[in-house]
Protein backbone atom coordinates (compact mmCIF):
# COMPACT_ATOMS: atom_id res chain seq x y z
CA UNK A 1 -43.82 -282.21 -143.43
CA UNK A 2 -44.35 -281.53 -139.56
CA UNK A 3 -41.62 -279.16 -139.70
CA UNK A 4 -43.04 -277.19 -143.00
CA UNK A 5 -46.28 -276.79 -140.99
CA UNK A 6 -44.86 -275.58 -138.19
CA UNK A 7 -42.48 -273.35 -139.79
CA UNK A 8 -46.40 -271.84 -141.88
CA UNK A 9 -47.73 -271.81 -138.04
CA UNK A 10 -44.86 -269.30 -137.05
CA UNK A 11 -44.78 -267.10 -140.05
CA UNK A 12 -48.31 -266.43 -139.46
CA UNK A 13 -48.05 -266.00 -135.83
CA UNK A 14 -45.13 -262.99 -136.33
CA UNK A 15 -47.51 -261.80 -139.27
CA UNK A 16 -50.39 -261.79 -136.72
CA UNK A 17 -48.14 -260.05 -134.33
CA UNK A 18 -46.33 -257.21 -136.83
CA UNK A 19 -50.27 -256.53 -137.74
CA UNK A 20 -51.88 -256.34 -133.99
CA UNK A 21 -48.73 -254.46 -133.35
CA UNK A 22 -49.33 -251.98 -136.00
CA UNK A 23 -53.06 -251.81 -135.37
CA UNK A 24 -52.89 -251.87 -131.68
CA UNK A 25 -55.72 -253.47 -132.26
CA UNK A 26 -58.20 -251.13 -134.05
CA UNK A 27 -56.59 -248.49 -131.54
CA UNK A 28 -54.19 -246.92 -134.27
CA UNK A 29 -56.30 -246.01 -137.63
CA UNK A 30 -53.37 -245.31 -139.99
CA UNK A 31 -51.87 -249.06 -139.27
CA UNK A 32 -48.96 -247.60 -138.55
CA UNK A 33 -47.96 -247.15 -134.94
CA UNK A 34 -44.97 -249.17 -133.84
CA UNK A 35 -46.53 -249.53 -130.22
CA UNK A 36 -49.24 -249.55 -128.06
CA UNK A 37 -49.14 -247.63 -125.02
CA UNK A 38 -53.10 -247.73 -124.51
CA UNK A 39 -53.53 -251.22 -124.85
CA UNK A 40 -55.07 -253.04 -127.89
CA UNK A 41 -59.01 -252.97 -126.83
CA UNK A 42 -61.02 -250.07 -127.75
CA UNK A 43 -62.62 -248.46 -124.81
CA UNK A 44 -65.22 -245.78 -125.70
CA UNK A 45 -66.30 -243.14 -123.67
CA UNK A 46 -68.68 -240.56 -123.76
CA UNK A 47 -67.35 -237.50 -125.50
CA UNK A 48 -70.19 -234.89 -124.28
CA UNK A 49 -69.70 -236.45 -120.74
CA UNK A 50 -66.23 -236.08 -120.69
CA UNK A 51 -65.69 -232.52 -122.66
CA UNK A 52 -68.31 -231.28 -119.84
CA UNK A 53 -65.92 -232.12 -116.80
CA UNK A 54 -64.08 -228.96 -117.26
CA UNK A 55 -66.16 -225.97 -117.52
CA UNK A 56 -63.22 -224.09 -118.88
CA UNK A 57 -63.05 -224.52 -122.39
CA UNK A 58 -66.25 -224.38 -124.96
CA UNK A 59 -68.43 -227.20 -125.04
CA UNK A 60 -69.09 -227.68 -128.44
CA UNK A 61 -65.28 -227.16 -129.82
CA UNK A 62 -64.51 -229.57 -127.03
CA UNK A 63 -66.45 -232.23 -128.57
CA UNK A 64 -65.36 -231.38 -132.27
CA UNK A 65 -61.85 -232.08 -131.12
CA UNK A 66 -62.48 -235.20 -129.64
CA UNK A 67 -65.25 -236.49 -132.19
CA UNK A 68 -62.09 -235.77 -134.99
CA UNK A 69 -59.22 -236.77 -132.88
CA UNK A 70 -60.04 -239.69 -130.67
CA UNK A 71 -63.55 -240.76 -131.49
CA UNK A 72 -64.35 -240.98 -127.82
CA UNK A 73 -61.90 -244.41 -127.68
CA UNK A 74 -60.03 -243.91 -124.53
CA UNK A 75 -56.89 -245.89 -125.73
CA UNK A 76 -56.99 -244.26 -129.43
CA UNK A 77 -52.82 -243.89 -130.70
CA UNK A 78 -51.66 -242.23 -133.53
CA UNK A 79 -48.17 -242.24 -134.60
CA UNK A 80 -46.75 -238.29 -135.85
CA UNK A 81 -44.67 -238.74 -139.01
CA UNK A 82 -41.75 -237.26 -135.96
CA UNK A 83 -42.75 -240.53 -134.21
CA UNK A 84 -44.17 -239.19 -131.37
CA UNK A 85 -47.11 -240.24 -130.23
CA UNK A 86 -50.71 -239.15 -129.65
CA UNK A 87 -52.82 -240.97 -127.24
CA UNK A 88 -56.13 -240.99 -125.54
CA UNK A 89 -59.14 -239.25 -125.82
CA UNK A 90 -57.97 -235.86 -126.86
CA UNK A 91 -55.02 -237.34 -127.98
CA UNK A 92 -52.33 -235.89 -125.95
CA UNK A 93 -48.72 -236.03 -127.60
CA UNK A 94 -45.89 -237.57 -126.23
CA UNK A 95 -43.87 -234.26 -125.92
CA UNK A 96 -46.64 -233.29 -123.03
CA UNK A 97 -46.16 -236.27 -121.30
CA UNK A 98 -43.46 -235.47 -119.00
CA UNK A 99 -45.23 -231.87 -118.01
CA UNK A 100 -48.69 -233.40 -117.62
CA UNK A 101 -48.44 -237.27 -116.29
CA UNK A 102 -45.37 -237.85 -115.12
CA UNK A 103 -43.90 -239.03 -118.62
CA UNK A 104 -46.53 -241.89 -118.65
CA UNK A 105 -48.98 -241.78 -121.86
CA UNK A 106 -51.98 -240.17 -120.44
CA UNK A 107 -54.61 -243.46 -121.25
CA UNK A 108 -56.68 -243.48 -118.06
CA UNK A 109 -59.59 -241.00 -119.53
CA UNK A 110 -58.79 -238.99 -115.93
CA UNK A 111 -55.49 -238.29 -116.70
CA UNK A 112 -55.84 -237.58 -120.53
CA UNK A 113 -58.23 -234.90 -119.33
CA UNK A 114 -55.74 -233.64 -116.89
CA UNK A 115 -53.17 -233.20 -119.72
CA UNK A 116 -55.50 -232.10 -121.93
CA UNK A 117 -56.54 -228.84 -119.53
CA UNK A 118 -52.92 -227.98 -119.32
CA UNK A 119 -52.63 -227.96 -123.32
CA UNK A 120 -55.36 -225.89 -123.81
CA UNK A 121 -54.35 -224.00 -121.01
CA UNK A 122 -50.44 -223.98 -122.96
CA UNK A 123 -52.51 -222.97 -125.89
CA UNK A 124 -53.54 -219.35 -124.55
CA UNK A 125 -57.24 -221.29 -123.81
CA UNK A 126 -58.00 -222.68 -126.83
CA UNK A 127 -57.74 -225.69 -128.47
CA UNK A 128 -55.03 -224.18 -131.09
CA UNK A 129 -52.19 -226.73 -130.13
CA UNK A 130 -54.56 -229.16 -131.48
CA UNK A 131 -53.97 -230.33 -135.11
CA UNK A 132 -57.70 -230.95 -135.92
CA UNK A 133 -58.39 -227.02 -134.39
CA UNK A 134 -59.50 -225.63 -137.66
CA UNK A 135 -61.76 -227.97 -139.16
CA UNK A 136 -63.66 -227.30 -135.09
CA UNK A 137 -63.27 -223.20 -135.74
CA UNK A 138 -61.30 -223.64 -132.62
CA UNK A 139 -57.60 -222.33 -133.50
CA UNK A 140 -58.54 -218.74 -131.95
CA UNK A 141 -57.89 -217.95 -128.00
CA UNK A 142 -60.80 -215.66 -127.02
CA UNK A 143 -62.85 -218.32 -128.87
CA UNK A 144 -62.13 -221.67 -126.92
CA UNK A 145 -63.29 -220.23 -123.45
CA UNK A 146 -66.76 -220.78 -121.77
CA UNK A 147 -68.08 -217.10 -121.46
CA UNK A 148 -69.93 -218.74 -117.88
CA UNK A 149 -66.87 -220.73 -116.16
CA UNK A 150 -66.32 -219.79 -112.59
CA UNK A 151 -62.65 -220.35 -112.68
CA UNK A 152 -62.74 -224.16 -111.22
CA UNK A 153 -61.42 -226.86 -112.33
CA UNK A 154 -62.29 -231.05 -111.89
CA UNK A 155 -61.71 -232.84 -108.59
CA UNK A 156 -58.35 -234.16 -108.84
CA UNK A 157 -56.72 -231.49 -111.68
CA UNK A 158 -53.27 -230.02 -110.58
CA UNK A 159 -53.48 -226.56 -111.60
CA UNK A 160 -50.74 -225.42 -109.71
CA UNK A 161 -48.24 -227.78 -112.96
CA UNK A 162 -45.58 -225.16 -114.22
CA UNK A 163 -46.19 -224.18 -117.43
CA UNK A 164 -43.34 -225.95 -120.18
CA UNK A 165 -40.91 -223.13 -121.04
CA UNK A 166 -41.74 -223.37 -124.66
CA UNK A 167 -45.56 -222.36 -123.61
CA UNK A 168 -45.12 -219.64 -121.20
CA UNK A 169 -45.48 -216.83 -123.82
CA UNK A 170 -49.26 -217.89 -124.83
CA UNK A 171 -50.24 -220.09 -121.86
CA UNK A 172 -53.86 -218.39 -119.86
CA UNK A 173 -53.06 -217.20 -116.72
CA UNK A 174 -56.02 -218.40 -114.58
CA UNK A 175 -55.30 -215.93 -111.45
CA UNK A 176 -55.71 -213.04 -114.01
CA UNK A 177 -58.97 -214.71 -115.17
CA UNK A 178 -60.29 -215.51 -111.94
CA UNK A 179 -59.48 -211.75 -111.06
CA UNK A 180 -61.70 -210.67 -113.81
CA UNK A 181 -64.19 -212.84 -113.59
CA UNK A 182 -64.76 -211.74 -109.96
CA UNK A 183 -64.49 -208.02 -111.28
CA UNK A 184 -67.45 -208.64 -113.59
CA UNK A 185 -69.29 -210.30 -110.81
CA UNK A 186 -69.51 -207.63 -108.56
């Protein structure tokens, strides 16, 4: 008998496990992800606060991407049909990782935001790389910019990170911006 109810105690532990696993917790909404790189607490941030960090990119598309990708939970996953992964706050895909953090899953809100400037920035300065881009009317170049940004970017971004080969055709060239900008200034 002892042995029967231990043997029910394990099963449910490894069902416990294969669930929290595939959950990550509440972390991963389609059940499905076969890790968590985030963690398995939700950690919620605000989206407004964070969109306006970077000055860059359009306010309001900023926060339609993350409302519809993320939620605002910092250690959000989502696992591609590929089996990469999508992590963080603007969700930031696992082929990004090794241009924008090192190879580490961006989770620290900082550092998703870091990787998340470079993919717009990949994405010609819009949100277009982004698979939730439409549904924000933000698949369009000219259309993801702030009209008003000076050309600066949050204490602690790297904007001197090469550009992925694969991006270098449509990636923004900020010097050529900054030149403009300071054209239309004077």
């Amino acid at each position: 008998m002892r042995a029967a109810v231990l043997l029910v105690a394990a099963l449910a532990m490894m069902a416990f496990v294969a669930v929290e696993a595939g959950t990550c917790g509440g972390n991963c909404p389609s059940n499905t992800c076969g890790s968590c790189p985030c963690g398995t607490s939700r950690s919620m941030v605000d989206i407004a606060g964070w969109c306006s960090k970077f000055g860059g990119w359009n306010q309001s598309q900023c926060r339609c991407i993350v409302s519809h990708e993320s939620g605002g939970n910092a250690n959000a996953v989502n696992q591609n049909r590929g089996g990469s992964l999508d992590v963080g706050v603007w969700q930031v895909n696992t082929i990004n990782w090794n241009a924008c953090s090192g190879g580490r899953a961006p989770c620290n809100p900082s550092t998703n935001l870091g990787c998340a400037i470079d993919v717009w920035k990949w994405g010609g300065g819009s949100f277009k790389l982004w698979s939730t881009c439409g549904v924000c009317g933000a698949c369009r170049g000219e259309s993801g910019m702030n009209p008003d940004w000076d050309g600066t970017f949050p204490e602690g971004y790297d904007a001197t990170r090469p550009v992925p080969l694969e991006f270098q055709e449509t990636a923004l060239n900020f010097t050529q911006v900054k030149v403009a900008k300071k054209m239309e200034w004077a």
